[in-house]
C-alpha atoms as a PDB file:
ATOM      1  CA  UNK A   1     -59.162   0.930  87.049  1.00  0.00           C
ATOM      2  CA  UNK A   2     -58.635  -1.203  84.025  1.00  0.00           C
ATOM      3  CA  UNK A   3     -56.553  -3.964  83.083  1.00  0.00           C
ATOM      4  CA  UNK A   4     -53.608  -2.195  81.738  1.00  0.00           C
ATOM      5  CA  UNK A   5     -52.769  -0.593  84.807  1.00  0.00           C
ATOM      6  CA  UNK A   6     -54.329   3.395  84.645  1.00  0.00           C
ATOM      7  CA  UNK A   7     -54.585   3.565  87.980  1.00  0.00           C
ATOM      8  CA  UNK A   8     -50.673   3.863  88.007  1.00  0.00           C
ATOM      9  CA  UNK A   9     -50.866   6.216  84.851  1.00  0.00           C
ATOM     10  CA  UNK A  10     -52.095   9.851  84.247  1.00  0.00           C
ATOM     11  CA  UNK A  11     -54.718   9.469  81.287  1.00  0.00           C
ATOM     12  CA  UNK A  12     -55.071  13.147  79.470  1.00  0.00           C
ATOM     13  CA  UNK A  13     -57.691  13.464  76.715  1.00  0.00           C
ATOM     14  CA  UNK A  14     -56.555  16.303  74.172  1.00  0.00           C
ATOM     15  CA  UNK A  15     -59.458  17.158  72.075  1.00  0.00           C
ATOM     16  CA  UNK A  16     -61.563  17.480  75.650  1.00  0.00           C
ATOM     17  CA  UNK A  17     -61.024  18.784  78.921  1.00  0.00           C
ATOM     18  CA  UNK A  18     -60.892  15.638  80.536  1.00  0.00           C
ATOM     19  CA  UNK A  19     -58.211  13.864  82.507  1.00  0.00           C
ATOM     20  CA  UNK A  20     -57.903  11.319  85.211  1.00  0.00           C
ATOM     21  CA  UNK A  21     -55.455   9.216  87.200  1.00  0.00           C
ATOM     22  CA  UNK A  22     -51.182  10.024  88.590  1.00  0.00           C
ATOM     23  CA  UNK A  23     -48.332   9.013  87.635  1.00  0.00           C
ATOM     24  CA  UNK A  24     -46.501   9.065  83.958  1.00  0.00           C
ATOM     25  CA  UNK A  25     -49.296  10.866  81.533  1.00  0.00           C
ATOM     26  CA  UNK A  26     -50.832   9.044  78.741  1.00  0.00           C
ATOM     27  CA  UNK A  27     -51.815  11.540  76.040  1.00  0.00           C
ATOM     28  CA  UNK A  28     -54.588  11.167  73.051  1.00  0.00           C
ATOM     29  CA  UNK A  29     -58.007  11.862  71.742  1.00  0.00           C
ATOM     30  CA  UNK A  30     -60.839  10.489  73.661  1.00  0.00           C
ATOM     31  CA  UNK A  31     -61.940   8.290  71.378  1.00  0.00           C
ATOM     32  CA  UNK A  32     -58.150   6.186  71.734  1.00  0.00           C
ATOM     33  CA  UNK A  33     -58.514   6.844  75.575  1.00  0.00           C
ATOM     34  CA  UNK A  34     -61.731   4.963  75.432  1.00  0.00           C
ATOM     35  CA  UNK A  35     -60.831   2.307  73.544  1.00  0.00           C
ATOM     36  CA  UNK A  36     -57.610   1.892  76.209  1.00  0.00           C
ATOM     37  CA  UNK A  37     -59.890   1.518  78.753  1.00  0.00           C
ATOM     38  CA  UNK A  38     -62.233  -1.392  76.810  1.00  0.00           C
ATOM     39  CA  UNK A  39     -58.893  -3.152  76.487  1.00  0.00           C
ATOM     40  CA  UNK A  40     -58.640  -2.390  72.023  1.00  0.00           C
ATOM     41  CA  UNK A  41     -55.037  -2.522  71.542  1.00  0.00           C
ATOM     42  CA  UNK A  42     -56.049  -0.460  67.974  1.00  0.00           C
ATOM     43  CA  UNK A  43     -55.828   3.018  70.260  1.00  0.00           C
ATOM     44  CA  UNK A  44     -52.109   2.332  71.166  1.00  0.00           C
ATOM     45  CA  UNK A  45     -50.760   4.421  67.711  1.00  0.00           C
ATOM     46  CA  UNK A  46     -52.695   7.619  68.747  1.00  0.00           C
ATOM     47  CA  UNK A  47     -51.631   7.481  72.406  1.00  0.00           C
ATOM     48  CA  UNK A  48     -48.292   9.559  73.486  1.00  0.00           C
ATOM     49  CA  UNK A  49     -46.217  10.735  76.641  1.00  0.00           C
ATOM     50  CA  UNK A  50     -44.210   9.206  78.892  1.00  0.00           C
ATOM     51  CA  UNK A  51     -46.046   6.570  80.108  1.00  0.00           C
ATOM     52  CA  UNK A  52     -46.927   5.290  77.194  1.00  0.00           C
ATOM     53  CA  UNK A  53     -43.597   2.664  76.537  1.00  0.00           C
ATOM     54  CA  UNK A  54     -44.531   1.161  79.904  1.00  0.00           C
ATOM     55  CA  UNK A  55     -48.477   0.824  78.885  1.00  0.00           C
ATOM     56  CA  UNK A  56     -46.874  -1.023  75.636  1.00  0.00           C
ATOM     57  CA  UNK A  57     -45.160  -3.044  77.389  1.00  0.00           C
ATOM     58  CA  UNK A  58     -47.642  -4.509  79.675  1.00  0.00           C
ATOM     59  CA  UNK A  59     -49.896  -4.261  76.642  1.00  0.00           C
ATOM     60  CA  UNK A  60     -47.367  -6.858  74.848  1.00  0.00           C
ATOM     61  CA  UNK A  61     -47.167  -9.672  77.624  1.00  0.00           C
ATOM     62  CA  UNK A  62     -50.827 -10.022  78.660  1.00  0.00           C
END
C-alpha cells in the first residue's frame, strides 16, 4: 500500500472508527496515520503498538 510496508501492518486510527490492513497493529490518531501513509516521518512520535519498532526501522534505512 505505501512505501513503508502497511500492507504487512495493521493500521488502527484511535480518535475514528477506522482501521485497515493484518499483521502487527500500528496505533494513532488519524491525522499521524495519514501522514504515515504520505511518507512524513513527523507522525512516527504519535504512532504506538507492536508494529511500530519494525515500521521505525524500515523508516530509518530508506
Amino acid at each position: 500500500m505505501d512505501r513503508y510496508g502497511s500492507v504487512i501492518s495493521r493500521l488502527t486510527a484511535t480518535d475514528v472508527e477506522w482501521s485497515v490492513g493484518e499483521g502487527p497493529e500500528i496505533r494513532g490518531p488519524i491525522s499521524a496515520i495519514l501522514l504515515l501513509l504520505t511518507g512524513r516521518r513527523a507522525a512516527l512520535p504519535r504512532l504506538s503498538g507492536p508494529g511500530v519498532d519494525d515500521l521505525r526501522a524500515r523508516v530509518a534505512t530508506g
